[in-house]
C-alpha atoms as a PDB file:
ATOM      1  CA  UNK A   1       0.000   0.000   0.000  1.00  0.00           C
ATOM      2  CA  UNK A   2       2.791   2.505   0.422  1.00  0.00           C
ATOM      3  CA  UNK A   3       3.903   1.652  -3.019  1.00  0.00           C
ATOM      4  CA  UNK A   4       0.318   2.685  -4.280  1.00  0.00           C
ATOM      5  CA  UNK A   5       0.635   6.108  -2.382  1.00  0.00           C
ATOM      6  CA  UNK A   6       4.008   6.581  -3.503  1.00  0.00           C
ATOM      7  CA  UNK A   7       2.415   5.797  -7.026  1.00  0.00           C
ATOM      8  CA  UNK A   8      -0.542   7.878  -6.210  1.00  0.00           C
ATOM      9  CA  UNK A   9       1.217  10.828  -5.878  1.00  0.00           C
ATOM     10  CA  UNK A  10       3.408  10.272  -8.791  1.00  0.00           C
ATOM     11  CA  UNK A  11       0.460  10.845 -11.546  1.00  0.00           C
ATOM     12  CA  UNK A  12      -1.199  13.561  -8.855  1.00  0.00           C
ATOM     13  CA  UNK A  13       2.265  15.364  -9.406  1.00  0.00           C
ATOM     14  CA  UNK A  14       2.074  14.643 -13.616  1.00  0.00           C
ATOM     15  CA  UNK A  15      -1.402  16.181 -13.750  1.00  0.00           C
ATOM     16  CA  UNK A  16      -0.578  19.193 -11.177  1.00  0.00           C
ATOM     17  CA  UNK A  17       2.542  20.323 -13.344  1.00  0.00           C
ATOM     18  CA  UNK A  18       1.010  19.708 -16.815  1.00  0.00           C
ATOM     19  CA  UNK A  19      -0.803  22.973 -18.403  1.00  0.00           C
ATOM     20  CA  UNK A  20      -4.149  21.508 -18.796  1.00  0.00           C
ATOM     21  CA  UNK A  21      -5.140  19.442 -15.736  1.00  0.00           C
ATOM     22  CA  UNK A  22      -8.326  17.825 -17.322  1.00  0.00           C
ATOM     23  CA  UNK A  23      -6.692  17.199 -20.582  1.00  0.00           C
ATOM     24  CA  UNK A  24      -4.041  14.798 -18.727  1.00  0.00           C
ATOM     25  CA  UNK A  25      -6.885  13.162 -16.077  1.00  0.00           C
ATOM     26  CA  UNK A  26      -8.671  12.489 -19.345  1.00  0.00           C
ATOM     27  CA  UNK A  27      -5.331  10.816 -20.579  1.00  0.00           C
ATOM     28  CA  UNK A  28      -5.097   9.094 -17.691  1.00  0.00           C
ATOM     29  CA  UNK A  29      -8.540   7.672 -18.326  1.00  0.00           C
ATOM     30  CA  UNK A  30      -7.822   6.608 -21.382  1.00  0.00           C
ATOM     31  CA  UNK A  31      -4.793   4.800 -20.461  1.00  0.00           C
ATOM     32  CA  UNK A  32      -6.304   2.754 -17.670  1.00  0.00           C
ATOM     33  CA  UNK A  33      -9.616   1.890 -19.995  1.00  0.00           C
ATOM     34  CA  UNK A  34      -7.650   0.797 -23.036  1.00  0.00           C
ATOM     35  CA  UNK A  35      -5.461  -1.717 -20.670  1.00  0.00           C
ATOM     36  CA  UNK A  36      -8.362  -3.212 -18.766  1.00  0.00           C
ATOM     37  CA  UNK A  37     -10.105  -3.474 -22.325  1.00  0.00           C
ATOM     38  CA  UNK A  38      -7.106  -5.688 -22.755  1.00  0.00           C
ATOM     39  CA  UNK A  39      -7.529  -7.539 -19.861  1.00  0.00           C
ATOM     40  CA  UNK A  40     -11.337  -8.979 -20.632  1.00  0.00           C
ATOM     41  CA  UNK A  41     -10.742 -11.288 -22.629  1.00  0.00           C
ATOM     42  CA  UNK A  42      -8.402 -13.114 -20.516  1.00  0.00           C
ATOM     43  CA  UNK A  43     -10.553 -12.091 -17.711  1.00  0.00           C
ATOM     44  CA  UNK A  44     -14.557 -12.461 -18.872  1.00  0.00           C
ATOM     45  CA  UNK A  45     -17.579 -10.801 -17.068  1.00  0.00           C
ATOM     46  CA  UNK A  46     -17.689  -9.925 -13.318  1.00  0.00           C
ATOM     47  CA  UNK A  47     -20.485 -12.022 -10.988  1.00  0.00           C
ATOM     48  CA  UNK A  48     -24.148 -10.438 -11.768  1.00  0.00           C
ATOM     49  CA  UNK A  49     -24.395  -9.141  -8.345  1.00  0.00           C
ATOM     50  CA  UNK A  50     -21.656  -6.304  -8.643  1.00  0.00           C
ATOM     51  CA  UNK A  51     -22.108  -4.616 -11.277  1.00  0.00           C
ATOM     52  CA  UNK A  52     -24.423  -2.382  -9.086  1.00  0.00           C
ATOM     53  CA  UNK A  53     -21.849  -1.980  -6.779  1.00  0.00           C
ATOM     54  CA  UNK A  54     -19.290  -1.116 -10.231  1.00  0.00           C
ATOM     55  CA  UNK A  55     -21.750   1.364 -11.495  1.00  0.00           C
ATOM     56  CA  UNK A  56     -22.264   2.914  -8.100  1.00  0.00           C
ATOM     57  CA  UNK A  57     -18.604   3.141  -8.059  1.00  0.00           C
ATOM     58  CA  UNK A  58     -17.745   3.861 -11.523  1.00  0.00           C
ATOM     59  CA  UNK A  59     -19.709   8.033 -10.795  1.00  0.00           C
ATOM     60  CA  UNK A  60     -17.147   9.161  -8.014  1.00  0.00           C
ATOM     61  CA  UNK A  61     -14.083   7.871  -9.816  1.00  0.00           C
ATOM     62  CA  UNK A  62     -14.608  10.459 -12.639  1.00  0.00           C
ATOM     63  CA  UNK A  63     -16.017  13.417 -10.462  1.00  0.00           C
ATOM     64  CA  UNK A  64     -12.667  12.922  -8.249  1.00  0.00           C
ATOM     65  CA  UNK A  65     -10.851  13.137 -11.484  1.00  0.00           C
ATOM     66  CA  UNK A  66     -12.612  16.368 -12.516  1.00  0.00           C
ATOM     67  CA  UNK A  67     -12.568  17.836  -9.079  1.00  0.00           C
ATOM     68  CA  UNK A  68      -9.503  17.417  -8.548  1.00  0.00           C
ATOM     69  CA  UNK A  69      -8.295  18.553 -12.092  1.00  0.00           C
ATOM     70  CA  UNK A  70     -10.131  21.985 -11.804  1.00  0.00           C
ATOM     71  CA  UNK A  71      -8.932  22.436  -7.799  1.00  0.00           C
ATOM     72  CA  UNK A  72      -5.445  21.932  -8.987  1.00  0.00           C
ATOM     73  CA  UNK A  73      -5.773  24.768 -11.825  1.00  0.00           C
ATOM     74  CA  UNK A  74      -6.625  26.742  -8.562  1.00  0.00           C
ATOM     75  CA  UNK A  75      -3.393  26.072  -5.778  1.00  0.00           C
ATOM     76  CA  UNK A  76      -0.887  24.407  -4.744  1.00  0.00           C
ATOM     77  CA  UNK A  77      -0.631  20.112  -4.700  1.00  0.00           C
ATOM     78  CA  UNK A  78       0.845  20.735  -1.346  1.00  0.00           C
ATOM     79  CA  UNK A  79      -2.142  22.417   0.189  1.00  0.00           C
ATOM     80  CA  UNK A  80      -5.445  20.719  -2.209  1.00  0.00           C
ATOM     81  CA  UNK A  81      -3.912  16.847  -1.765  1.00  0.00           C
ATOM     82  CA  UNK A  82      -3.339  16.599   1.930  1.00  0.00           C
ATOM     83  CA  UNK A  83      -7.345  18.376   2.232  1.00  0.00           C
ATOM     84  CA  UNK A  84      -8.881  15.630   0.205  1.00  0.00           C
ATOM     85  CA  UNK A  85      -7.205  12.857   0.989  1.00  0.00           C
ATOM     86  CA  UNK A  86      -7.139  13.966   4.769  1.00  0.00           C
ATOM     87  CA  UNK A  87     -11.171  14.218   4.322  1.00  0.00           C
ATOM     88  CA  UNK A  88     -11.296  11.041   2.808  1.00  0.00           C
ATOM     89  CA  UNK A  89      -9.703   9.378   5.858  1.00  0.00           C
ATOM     90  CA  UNK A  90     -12.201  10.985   8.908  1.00  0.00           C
ATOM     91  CA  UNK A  91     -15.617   9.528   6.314  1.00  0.00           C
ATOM     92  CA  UNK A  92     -14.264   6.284   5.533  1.00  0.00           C
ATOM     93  CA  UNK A  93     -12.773   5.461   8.671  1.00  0.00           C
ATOM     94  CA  UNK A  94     -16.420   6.505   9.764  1.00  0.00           C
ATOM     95  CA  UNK A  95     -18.379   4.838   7.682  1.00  0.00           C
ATOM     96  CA  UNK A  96     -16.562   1.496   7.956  1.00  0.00           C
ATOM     97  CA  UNK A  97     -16.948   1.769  11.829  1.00  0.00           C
ATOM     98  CA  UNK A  98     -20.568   2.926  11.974  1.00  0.00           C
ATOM     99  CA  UNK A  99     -22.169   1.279   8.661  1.00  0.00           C
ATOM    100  CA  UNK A 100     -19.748  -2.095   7.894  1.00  0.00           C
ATOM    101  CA  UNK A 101     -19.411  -2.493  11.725  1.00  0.00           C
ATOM    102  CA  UNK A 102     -15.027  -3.105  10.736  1.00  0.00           C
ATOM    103  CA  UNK A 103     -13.696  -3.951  14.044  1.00  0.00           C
ATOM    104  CA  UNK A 104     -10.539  -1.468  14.897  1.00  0.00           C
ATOM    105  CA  UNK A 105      -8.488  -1.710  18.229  1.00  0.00           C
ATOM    106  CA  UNK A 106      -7.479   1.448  19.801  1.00  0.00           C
ATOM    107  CA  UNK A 107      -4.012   1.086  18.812  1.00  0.00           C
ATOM    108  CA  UNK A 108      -5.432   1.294  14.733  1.00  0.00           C
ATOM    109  CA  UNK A 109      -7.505   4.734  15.846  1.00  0.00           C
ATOM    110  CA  UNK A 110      -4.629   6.395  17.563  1.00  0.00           C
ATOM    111  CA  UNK A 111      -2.492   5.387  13.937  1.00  0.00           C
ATOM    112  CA  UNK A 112      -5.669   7.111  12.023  1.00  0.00           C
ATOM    113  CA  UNK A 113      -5.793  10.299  13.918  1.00  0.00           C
ATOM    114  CA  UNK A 114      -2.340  10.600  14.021  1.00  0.00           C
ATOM    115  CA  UNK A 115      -2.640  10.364  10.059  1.00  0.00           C
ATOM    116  CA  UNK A 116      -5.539  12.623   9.684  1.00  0.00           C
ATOM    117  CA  UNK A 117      -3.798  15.256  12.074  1.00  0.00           C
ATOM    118  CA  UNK A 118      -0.584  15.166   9.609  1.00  0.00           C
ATOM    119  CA  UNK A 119      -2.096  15.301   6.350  1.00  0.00           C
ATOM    120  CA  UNK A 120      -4.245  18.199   7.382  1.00  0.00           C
ATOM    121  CA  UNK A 121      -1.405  19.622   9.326  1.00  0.00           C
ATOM    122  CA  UNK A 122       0.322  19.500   5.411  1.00  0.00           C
ATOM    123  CA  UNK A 123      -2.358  21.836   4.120  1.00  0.00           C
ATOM    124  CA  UNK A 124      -1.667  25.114   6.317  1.00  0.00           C
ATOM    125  CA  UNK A 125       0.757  27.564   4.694  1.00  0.00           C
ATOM    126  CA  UNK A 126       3.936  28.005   6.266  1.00  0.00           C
ATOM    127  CA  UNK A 127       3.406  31.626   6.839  1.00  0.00           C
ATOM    128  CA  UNK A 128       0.686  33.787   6.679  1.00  0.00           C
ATOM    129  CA  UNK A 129       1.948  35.843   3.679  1.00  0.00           C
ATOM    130  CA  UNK A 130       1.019  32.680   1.154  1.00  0.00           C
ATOM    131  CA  UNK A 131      -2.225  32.756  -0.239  1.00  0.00           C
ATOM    132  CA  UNK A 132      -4.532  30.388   0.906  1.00  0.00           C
ATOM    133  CA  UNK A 133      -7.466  28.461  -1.060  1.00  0.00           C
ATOM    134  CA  UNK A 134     -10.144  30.562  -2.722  1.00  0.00           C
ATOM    135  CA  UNK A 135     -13.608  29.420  -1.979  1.00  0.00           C
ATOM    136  CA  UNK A 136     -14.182  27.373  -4.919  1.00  0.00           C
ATOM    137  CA  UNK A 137     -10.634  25.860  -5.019  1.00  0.00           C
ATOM    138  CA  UNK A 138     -11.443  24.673  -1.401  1.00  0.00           C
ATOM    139  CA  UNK A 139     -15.341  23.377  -2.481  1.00  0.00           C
ATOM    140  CA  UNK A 140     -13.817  21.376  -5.114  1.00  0.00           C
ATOM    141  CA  UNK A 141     -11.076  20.040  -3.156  1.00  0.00           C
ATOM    142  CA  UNK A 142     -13.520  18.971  -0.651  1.00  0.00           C
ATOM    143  CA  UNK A 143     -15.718  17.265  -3.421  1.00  0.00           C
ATOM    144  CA  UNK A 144     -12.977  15.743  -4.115  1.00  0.00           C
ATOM    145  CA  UNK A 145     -12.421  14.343  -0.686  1.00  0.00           C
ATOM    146  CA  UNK A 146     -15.912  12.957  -0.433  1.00  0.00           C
ATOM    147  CA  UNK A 147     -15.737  11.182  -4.102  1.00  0.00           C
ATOM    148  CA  UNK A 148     -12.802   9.785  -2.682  1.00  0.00           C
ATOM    149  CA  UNK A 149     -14.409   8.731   0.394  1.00  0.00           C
ATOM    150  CA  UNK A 150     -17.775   7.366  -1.325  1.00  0.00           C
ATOM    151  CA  UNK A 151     -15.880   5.200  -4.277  1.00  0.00           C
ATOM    152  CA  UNK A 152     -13.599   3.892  -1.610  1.00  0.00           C
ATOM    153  CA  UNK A 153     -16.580   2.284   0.343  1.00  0.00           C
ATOM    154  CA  UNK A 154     -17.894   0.752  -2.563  1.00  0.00           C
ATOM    155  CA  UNK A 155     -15.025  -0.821  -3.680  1.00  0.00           C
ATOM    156  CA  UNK A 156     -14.164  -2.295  -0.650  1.00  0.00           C
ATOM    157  CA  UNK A 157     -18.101  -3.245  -0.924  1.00  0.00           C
ATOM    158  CA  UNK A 158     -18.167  -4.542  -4.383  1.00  0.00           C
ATOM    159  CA  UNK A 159     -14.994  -6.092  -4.890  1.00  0.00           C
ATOM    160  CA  UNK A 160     -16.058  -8.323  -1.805  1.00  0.00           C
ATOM    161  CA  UNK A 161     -19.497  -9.788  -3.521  1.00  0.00           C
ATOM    162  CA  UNK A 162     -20.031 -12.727  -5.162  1.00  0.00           C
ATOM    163  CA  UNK A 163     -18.361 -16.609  -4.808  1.00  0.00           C
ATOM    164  CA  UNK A 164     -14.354 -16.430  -4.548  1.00  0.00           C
ATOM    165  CA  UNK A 165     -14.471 -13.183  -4.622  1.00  0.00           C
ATOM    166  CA  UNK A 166     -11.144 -12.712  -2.748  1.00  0.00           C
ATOM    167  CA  UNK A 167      -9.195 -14.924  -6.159  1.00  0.00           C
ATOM    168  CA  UNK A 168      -6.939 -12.569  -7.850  1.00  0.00           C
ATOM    169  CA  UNK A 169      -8.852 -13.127 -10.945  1.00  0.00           C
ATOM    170  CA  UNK A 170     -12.263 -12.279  -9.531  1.00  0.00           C
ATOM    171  CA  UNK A 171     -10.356  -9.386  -7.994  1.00  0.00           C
ATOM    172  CA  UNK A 172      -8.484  -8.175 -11.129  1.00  0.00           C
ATOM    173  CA  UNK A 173     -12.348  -8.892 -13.226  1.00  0.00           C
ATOM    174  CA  UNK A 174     -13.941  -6.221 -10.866  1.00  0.00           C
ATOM    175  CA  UNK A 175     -10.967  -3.740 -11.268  1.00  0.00           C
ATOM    176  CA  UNK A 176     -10.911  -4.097 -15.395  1.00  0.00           C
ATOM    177  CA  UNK A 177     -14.638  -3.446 -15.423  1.00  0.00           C
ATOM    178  CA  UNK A 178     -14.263  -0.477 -12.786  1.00  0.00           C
ATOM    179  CA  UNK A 179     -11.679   1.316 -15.299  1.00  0.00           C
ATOM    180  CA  UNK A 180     -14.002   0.756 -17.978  1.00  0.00           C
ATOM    181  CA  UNK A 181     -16.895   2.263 -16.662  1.00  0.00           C
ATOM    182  CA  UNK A 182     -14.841   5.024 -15.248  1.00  0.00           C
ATOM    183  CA  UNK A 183     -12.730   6.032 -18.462  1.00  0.00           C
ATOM    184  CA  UNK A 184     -16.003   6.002 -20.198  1.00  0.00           C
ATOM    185  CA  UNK A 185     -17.440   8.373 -17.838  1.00  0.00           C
ATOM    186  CA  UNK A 186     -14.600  11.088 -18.161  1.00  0.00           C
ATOM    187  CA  UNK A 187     -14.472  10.187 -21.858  1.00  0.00           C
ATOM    188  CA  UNK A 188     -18.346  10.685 -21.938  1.00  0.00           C
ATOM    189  CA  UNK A 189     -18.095  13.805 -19.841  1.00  0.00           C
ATOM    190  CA  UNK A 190     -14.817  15.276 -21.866  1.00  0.00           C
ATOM    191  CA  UNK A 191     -16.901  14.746 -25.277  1.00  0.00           C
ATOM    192  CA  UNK A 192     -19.976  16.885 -24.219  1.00  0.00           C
ATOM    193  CA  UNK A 193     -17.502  19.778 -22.125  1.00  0.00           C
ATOM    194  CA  UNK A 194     -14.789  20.061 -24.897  1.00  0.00           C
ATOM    195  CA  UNK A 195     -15.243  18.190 -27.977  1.00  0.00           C
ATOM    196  CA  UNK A 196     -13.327  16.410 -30.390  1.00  0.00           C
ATOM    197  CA  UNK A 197     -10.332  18.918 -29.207  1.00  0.00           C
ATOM    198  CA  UNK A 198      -9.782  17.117 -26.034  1.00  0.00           C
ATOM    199  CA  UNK A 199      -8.859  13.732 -27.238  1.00  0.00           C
ATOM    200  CA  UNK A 200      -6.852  15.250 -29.697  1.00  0.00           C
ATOM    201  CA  UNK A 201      -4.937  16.800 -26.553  1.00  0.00           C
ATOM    202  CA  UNK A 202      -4.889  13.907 -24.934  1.00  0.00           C
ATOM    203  CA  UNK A 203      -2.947  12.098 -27.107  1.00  0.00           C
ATOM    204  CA  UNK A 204      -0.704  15.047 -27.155  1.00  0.00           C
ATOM    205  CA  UNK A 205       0.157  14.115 -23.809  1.00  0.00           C
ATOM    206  CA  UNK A 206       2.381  11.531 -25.123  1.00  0.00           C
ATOM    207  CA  UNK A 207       4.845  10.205 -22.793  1.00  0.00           C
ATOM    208  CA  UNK A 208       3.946  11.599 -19.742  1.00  0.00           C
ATOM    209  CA  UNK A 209       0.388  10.349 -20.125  1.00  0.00           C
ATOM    210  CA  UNK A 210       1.000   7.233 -20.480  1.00  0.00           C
ATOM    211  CA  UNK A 211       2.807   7.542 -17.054  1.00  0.00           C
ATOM    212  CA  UNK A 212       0.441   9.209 -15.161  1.00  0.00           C
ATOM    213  CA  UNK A 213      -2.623   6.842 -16.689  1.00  0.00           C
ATOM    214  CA  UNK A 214      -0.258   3.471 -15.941  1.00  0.00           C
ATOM    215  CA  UNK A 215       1.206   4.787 -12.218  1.00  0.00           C
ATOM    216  CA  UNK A 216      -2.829   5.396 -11.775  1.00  0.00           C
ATOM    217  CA  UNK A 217      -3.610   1.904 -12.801  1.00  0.00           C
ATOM    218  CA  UNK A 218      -1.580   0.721 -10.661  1.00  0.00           C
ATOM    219  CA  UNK A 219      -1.966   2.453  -7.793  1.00  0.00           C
ATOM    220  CA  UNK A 220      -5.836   1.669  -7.674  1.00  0.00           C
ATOM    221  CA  UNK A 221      -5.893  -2.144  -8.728  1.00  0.00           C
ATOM    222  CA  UNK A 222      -3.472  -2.698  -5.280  1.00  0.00           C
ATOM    223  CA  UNK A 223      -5.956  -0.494  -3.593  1.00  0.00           C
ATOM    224  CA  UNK A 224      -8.875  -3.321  -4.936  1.00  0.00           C
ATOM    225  CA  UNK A 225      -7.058  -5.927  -4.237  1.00  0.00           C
ATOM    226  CA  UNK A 226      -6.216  -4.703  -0.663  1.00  0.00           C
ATOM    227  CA  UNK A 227      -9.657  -4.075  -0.057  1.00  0.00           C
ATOM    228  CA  UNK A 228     -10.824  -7.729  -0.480  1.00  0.00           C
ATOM    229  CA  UNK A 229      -8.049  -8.900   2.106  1.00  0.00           C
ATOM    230  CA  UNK A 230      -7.742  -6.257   5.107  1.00  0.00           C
ATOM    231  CA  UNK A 231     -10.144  -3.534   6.741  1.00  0.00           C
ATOM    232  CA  UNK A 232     -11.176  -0.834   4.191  1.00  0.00           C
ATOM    233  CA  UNK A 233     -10.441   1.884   6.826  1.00  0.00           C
ATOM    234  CA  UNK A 234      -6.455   0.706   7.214  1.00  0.00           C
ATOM    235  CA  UNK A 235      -6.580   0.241   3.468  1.00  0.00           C
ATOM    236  CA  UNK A 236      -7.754   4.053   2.599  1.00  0.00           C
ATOM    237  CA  UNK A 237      -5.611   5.174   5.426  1.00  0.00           C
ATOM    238  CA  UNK A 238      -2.553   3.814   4.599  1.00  0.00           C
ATOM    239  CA  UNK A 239      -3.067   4.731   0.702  1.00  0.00           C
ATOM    240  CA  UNK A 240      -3.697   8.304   1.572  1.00  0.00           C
ATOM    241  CA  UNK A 241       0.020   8.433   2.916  1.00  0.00           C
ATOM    242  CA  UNK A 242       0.413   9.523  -0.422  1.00  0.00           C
ATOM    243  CA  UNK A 243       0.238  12.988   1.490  1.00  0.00           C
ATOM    244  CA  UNK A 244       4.057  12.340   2.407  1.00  0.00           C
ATOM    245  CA  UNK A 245       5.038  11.677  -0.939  1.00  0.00           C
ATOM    246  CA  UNK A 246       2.956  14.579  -2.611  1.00  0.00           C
ATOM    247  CA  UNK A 247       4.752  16.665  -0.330  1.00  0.00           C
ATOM    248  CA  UNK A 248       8.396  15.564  -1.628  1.00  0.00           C
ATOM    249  CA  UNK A 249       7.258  15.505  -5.274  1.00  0.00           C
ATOM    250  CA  UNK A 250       5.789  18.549  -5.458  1.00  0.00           C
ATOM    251  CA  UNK A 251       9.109  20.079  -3.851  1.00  0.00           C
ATOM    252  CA  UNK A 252      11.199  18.457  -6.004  1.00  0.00           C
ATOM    253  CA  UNK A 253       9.509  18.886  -9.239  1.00  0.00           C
ATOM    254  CA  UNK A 254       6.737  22.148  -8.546  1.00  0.00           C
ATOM    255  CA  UNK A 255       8.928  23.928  -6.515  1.00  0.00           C
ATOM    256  CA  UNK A 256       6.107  23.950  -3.799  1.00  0.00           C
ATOM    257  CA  UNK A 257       7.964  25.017  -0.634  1.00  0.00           C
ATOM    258  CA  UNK A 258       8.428  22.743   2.632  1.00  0.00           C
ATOM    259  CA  UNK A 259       9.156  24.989   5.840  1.00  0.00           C
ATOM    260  CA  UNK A 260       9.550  23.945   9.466  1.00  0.00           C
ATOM    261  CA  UNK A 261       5.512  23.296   9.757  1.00  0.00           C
ATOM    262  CA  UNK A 262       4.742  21.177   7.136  1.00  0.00           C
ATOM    263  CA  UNK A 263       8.351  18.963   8.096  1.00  0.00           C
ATOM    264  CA  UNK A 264       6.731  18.204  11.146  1.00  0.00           C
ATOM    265  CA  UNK A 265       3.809  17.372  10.068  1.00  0.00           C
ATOM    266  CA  UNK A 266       5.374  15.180   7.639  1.00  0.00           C
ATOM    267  CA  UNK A 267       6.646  13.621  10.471  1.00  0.00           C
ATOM    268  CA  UNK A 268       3.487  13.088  12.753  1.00  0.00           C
ATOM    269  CA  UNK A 269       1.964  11.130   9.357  1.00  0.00           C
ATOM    270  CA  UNK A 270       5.171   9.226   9.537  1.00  0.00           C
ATOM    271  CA  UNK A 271       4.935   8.453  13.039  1.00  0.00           C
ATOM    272  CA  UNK A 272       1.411   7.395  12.768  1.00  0.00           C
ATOM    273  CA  UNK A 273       2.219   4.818  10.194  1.00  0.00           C
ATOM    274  CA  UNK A 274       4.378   3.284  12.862  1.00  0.00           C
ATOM    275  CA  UNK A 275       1.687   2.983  15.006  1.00  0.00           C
ATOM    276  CA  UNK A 276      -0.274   1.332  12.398  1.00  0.00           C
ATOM    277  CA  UNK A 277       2.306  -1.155  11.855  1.00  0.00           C
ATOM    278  CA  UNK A 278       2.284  -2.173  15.518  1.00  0.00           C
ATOM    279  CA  UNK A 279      -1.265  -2.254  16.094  1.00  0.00           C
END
């Protein structure tokens, strides 16, 4: 799972520092839909009882990918990443306590808060001269969050249903389906918002989508298959750790700045992925 964060963060960072942010997500779209068109026929048709859960699912992966894209036209990775995904943590830990009834010892809390309190801590500017989120940059970083949040639950719902459903090829079915549905949402949505134009840009992308769209595919088939094996609450939590590595990328290759605050905080998310470890 921290290889999907650190993955995670690699195609957040492609689409942050590339001109047109919905022109790459839709790259990225088409990447992941053309290789799990790929993968049916080795793979067939998911059980009849998920594809309700798949459709379900298949609405907040694209409005996270347009959220995002348009919140990320809007400020920094640094500050928009470590909102949602911070979000995403406090509604599905939640949810999978309240609703699923997931059994998690104290020890697995304390490692969530101490998450949650790092990647939010990652947000705040380092001083009060930087400009902090306009209204609508913070709206749609928080729709962001809760698309995160809802497809999370039902994939750790869906990919769950139905006999074996815990066999890597039931598992890897679900996920192929789940990035068709999905790229043919943003496709769908893309067609209708720009026209013809945006494929055309797409493909323009080259190199760098293909990255993004195969770091993306990756990331979110371990997510699946972690889903139908452990807790979706230590899943999501552990994949949004992807806060720590958003934080170094977007240094490295945004020139985002990293003061004394957000260090520390860096280290509080690190120190509650210890705790998680030892739980």
């Amino acid at each position: 799972m921290l290889g999907a964060a650190l993955l995670h963060a690699a195609w957040n960072t492609i689409v942050k520092g590339h001109s047109d942010k919905l022109t790459m997500m839709l790259a990225i779209a088409i990447v992941q839909f053309s290789i799990a068109v790929m993968m049916v026929p080795f793979l067939g048709y998911p059980a009849p009882e998920t594809w309700i859960w798949l459709s379900l699912a298949a609405v907040p992966h694209t409005t996270y990918k347009i959220a995002l894209a348009k919140a990320y036209e809007l400020g920094e990775m640094t500050k928009i990443y470590p909102i949602s995904r911070g979000l995403s943590i406090v509604l599905v830990t939640s949810a999978s306590m309240w609703v699923l009834q997931e059994e998690l010892t104290g020890a697995m809390l304390l490692g969530i808060l101490t998450i949650v309190l790092g990647a939010f801590g990652l947000s705040v500017p380092e001083n009060s001269s930087v400009a902090r989120l306009s209204g609508i940059a913070l709206t749609l970083c928080l729709g962001a969050g809760l698309s995160v949040a809802v497809y999370t639950l039902l994939d750790g719902i869906g990919v769950r249903v139905g006999e074996n459903a815990t066999t890597l090829k039931s598992i890897a079915t679900f996920a192929a389906w789940l990035f068709i549905l999905d790229g043919l949402g943003m496709m769908t949505f893309m067609y209708f918002y720009r026209g013809r134009s945006a494929f055309i840009a797409a493909v323009a992308t080259r190199g760098r989508g293909l990255l993004a769209g195969f770091a993306a595919f990756a990331c979110f088939w371990i997510a699946i298959w972690a889903f139908a094996h452990a807790p979706i609450a230590l899943v999501a939590v552990l994949r949004e750790t992807s806060v720590l590595f958003s934080l170094i990328l977007g240094k490295l290759f945004l020139s985002e700045k990293i003061g004394v605050r957000r260090s520390f905080f860096a280290l509080v998310t690190f120190f509650g992925i210890v705790i998680l470890q030892f739980s």
